[in-house]
Protein backbone atom coordinates (compact mmCIF):
# COMPACT_ATOMS: atom_id res chain seq x y z
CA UNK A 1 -58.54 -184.47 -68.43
CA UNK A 2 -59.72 -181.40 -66.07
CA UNK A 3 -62.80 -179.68 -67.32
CA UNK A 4 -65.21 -177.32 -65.46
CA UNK A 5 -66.31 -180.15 -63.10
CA UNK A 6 -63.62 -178.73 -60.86
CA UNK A 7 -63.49 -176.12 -58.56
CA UNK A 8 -59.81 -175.04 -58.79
CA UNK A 9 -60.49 -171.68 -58.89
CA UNK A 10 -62.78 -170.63 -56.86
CA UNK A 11 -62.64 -166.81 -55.33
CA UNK A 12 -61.91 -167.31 -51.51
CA UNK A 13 -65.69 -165.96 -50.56
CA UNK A 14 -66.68 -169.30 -51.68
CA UNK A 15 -68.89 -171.51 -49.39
CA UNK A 16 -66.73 -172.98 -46.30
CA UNK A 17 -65.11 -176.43 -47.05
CA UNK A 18 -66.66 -179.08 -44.87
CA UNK A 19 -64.72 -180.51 -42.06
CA UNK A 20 -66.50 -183.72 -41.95
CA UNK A 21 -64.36 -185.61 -45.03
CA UNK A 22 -61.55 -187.91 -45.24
CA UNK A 23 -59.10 -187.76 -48.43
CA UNK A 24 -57.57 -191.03 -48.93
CA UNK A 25 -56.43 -193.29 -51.90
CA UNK A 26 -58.56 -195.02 -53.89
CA UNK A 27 -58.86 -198.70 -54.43
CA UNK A 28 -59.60 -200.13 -57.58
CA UNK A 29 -62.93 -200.74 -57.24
CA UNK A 30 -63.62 -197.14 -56.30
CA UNK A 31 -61.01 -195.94 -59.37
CA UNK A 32 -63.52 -197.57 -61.06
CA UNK A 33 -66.87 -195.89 -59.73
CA UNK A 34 -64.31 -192.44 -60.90
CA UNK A 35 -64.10 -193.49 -64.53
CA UNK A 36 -67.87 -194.23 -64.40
CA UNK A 37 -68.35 -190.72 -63.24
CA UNK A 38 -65.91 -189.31 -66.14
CA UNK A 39 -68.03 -191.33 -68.67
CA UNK A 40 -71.31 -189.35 -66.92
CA UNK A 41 -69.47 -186.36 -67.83
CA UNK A 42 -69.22 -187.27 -71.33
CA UNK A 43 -65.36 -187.84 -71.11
CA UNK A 44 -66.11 -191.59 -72.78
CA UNK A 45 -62.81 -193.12 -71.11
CA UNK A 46 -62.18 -196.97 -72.15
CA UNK A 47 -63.73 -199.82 -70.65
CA UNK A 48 -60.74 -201.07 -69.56
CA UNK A 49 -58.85 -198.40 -68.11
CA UNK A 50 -58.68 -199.18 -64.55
CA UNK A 51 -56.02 -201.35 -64.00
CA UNK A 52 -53.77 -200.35 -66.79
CA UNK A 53 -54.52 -196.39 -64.49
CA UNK A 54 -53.80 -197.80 -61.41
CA UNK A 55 -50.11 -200.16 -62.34
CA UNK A 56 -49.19 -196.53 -63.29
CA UNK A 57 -49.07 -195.56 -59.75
CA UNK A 58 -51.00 -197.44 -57.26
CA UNK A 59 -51.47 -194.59 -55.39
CA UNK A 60 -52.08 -191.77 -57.41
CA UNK A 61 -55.97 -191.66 -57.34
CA UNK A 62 -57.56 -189.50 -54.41
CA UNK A 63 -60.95 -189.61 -53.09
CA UNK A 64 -62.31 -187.03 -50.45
CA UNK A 65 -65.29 -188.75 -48.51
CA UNK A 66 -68.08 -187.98 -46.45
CA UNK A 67 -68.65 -190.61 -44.52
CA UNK A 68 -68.74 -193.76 -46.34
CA UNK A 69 -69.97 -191.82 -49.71
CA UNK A 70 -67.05 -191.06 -52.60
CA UNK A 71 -67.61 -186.87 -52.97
CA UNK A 72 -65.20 -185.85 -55.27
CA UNK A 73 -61.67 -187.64 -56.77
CA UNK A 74 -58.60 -186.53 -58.50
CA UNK A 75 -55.78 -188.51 -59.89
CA UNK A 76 -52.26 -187.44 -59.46
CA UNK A 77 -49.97 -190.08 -60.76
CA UNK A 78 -46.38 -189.70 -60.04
CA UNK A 79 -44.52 -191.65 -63.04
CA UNK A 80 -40.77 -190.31 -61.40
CA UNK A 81 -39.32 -187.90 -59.24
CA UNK A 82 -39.32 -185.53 -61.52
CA UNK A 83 -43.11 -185.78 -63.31
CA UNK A 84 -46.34 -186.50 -62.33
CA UNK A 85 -49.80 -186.16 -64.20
CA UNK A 86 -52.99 -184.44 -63.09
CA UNK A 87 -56.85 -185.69 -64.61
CA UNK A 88 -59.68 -187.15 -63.56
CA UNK A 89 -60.91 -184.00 -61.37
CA UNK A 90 -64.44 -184.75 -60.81
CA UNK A 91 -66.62 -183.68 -57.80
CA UNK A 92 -70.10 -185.37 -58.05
CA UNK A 93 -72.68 -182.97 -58.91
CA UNK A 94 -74.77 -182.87 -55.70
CA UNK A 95 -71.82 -182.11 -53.61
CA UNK A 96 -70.63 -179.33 -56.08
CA UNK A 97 -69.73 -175.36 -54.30
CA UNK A 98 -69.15 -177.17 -51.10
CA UNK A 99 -65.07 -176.66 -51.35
CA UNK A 100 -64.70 -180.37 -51.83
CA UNK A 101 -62.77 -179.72 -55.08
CA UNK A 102 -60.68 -177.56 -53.31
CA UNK A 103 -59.64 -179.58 -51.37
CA UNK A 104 -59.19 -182.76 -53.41
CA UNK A 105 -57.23 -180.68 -55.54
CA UNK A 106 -54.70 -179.90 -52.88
CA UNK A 107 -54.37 -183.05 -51.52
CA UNK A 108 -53.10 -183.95 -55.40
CA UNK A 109 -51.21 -181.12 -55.87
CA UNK A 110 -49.40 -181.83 -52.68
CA UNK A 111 -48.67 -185.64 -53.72
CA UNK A 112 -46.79 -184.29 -57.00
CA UNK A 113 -44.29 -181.78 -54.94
CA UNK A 114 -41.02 -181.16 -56.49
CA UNK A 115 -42.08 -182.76 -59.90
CA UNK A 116 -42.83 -180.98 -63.20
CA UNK A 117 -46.48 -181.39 -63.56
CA UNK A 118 -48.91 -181.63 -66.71
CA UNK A 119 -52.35 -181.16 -67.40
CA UNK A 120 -54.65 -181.42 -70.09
CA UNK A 121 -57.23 -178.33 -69.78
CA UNK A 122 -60.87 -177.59 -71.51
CA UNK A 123 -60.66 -173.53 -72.47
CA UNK A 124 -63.06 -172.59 -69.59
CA UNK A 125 -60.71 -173.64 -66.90
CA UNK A 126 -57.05 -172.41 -68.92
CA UNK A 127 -57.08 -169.04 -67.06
CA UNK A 128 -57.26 -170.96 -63.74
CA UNK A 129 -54.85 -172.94 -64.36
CA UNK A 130 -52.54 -170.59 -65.01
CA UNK A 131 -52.87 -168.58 -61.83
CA UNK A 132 -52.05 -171.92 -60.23
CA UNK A 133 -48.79 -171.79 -62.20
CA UNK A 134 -49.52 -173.79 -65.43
CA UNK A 135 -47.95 -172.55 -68.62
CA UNK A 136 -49.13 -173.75 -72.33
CA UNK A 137 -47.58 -176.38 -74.41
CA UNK A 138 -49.69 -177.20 -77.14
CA UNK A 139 -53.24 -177.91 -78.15
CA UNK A 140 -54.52 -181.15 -78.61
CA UNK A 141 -57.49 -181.52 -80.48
CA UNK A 142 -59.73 -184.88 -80.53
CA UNK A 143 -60.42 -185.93 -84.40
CA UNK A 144 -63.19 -189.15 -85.17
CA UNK A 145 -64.41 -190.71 -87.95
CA UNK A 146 -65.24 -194.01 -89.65
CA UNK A 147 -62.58 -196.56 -89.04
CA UNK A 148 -60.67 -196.56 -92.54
CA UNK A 149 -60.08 -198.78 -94.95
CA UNK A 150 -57.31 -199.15 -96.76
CA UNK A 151 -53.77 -201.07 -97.57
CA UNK A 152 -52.00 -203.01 -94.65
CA UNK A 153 -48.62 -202.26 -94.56
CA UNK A 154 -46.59 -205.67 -94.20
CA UNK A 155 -44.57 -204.48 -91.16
CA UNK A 156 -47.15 -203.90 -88.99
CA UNK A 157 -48.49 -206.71 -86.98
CA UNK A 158 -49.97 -207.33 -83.60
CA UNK A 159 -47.76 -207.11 -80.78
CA UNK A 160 -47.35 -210.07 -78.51
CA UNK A 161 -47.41 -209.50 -74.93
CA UNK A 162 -44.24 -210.94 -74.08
CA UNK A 163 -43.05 -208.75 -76.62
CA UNK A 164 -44.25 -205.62 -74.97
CA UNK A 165 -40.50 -203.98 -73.79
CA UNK A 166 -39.73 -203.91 -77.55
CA UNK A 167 -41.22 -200.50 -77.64
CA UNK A 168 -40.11 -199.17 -74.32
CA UNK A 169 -37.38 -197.32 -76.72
CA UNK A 170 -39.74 -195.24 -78.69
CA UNK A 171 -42.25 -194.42 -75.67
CA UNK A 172 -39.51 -193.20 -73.50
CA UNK A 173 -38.78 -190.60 -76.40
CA UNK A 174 -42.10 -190.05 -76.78
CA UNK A 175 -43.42 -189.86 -73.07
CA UNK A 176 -42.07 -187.43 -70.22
CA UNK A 177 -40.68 -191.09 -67.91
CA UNK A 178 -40.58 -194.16 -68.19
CA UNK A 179 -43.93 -196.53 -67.40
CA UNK A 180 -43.35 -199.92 -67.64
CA UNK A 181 -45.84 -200.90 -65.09
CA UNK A 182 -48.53 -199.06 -67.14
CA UNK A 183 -47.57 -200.41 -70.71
CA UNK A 184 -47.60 -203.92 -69.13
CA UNK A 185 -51.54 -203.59 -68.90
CA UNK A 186 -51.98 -201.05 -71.37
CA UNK A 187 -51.08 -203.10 -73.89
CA UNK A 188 -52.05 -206.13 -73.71
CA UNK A 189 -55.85 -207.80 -73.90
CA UNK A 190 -58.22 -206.30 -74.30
CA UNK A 191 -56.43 -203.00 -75.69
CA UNK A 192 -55.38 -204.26 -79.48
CA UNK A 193 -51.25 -203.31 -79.55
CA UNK A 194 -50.14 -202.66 -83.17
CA UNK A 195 -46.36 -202.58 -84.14
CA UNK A 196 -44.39 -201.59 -87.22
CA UNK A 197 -41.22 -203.11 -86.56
CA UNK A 198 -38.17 -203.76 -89.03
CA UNK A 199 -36.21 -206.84 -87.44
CA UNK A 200 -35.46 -205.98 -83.93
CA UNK A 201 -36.27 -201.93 -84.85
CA UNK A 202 -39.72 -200.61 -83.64
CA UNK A 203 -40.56 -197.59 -85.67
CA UNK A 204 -43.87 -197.08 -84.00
CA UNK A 205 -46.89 -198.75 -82.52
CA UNK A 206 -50.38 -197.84 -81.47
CA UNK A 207 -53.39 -199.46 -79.23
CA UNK A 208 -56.29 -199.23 -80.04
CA UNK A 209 -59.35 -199.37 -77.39
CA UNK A 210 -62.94 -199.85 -77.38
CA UNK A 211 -64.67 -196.47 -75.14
CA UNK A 212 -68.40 -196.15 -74.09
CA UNK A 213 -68.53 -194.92 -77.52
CA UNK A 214 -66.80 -196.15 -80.37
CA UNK A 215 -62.91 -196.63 -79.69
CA UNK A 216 -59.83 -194.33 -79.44
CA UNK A 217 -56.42 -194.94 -81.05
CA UNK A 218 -53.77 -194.17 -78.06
CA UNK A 219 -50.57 -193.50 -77.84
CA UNK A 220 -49.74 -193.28 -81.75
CA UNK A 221 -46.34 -193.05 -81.69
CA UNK A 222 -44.38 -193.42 -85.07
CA UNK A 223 -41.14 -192.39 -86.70
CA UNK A 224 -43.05 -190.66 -90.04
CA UNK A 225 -46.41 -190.50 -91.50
CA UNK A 226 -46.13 -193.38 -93.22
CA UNK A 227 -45.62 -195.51 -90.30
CA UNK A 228 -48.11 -193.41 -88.62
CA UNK A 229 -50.82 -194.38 -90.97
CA UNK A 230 -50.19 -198.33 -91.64
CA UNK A 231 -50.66 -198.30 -87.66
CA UNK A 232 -53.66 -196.99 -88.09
CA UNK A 233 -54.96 -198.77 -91.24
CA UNK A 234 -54.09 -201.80 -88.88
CA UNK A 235 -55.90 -200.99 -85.96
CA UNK A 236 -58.84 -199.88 -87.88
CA UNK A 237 -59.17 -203.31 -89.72
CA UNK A 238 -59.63 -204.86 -86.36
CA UNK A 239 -63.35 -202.84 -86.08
CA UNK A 240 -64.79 -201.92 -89.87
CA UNK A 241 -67.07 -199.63 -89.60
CA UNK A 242 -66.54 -198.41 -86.32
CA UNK A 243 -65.96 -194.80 -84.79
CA UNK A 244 -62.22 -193.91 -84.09
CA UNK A 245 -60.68 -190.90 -81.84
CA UNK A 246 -57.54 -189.77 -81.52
CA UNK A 247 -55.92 -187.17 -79.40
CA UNK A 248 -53.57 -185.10 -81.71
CA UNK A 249 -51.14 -183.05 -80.81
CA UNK A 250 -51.73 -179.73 -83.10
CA UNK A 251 -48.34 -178.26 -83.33
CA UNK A 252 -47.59 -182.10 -85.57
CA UNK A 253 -48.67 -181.03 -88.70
CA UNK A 254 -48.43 -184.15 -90.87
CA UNK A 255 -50.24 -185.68 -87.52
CA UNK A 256 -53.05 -183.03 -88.07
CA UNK A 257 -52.64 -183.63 -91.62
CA UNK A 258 -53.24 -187.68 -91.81
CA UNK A 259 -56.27 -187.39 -90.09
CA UNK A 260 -57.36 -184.66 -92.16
CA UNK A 261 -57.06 -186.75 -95.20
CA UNK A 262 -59.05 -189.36 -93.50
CA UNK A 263 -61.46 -187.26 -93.37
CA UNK A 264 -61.83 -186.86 -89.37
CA UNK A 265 -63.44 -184.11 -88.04
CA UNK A 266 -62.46 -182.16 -84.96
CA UNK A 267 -64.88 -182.85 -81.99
CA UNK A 268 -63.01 -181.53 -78.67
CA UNK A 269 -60.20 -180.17 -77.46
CA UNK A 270 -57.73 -179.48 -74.79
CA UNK A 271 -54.46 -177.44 -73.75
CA UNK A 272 -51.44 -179.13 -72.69
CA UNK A 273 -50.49 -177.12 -69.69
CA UNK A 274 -47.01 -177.73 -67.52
CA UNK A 275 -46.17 -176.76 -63.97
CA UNK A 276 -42.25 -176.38 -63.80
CA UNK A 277 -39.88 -177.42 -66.73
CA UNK A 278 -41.37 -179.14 -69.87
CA UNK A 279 -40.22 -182.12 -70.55
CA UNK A 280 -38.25 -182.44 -73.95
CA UNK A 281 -39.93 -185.51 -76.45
CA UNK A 282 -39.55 -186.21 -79.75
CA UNK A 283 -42.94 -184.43 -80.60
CA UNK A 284 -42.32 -185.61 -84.21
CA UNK A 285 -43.09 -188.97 -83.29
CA UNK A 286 -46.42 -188.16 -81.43
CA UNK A 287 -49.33 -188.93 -83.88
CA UNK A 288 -51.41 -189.15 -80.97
CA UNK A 289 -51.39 -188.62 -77.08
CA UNK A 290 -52.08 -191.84 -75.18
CA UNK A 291 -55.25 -190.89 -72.58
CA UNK A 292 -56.29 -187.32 -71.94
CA UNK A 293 -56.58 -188.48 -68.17
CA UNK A 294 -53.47 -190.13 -67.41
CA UNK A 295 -51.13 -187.99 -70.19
């Protein structure tokens, strides 16, 4: 997710960008002090999200430091040739209108060259984003409530982790490439994996995480609304009582719609923004995005 803790867009009068930095990649350790900084920020990412981040690309997180001191980070993970993921863009507040995030940014931007690139934008920074060459997809707006209750559906059940290529099908429709080294972690403990499968058919699944507050359902992917909603009956079963996010995509109505009837409210939202070709998904099937951060 890329908010106004950037500085993409600064006019070129702004200050000089400091000489004495090194830009590097991040280890996990220091991936983590970056998510600790998003929560700061009020982006509430999971409490588990590191390693599941970093399997997706091992070297797609980028720090700029001054001396021994993190400054500012970016990630830019490269799931293919042809598409890689900006978030994360955070320069820490006492080193802000120094040109560090100028020049974090680049040093991301310049990792993801040749491949179609998406972002997920906050309205203040949309305009910059498009002078960097970002075009609109869709809005994706951030509904919570009170986890539901209601009916389990008897096809959905936890997934097993050694059953966790059974819905490498359905994400690959879903998802611009393919992540296999990401779902391995994503999915399994202590993310709760959901699937509503019909013999060897998976017709959707969902994980369900806890956050610094509450928990977020992510990815929801699911063949109708029906589906859509026994995944998340099932997930919500797991933590009565509870506060539950997801990230839906706006232009999926009956997405907007099931959430609606849960009576979610809207809370926060973002653009979907591509640099180059957009990829083509089943958007049908996305009930909800998987991380704001990673895509």
């Amino acid at each position: 997710m890329l908010d106004v803790k950037d500085e993409t867009e600064r006019e070129p009068s702004m200050s000089p960008v400091s000489r004495s930095f090194d830009v590097r990649t991040l280890t996990l350790d220091e991936i983590r002090d970056l998510i600790g900084w998003a929560s700061q920020e009020g982006w509430n990412p999971g409490l588990a999200d590191a390693n599941a981040f970093r399997a997706a690309d091992p070297d797609g997180f980028v720090g700029l430091f001054e001396g021994r001191a993190l400054a500012a980070a970016i990630s830019a993970v490269r799931y293919s040739p042809a598409f890689g993921f900006i978030g994360l863009f955070i320069v820490r507040p006492d080193r802000r209108g120094h040109g560090l995030g100028r020049a974090v940014w680049q040093a991301g931007i310049s990792r993801l060259a040749g491949a179609t690139i998406g972002l997920d934008g906050v309205q203040e920074q949309q305009a910059n984003y498009r002078r960097q060459g970002f075009v609109p997809a869709y809005r994706t707006i951030r509904y919570a409530g009170e986890a539901p209750v209601g009916p389990l559906d008897p096809q959905v059940r936890p997934l097993p982790a050694e059953q966790a290529a059974s819905v490498a099908e359905i994400d690959r429709r879903c998802f611009p490439a393919e992540r296999g080294a990401f779902l391995a972690d994503w999915l399994k403990a202590p993310h709760r994996t959901f699937v509503n499968a019909d013999g060897a058919r998976v017709n959707g699944y969902a994980t369900l995480r806890q956050c610094r507050d509450g928990y977020k359902i992510g990815p929801l992917f699911a063949g109708d609304v029906d589906v859509a909603r026994g995944l998340v009956h099932a997930a919500a079963a797991t933590v009565p009582g509870q506060r539950i996010a997801i990230d839906v995509p706006e232009h999926n109505q009956p997405a907007v719609e099931l959430v609606r009837a849960l009576d979610w409210v809207p809370i926060f939202e973002t653009l979907r923004m591509y640099r180059g070709s957009a990829p083509r998904l089943s958007d049908a099937e996305v009930f909800g995005i998987t991380t704001l951060e990673l895509g």
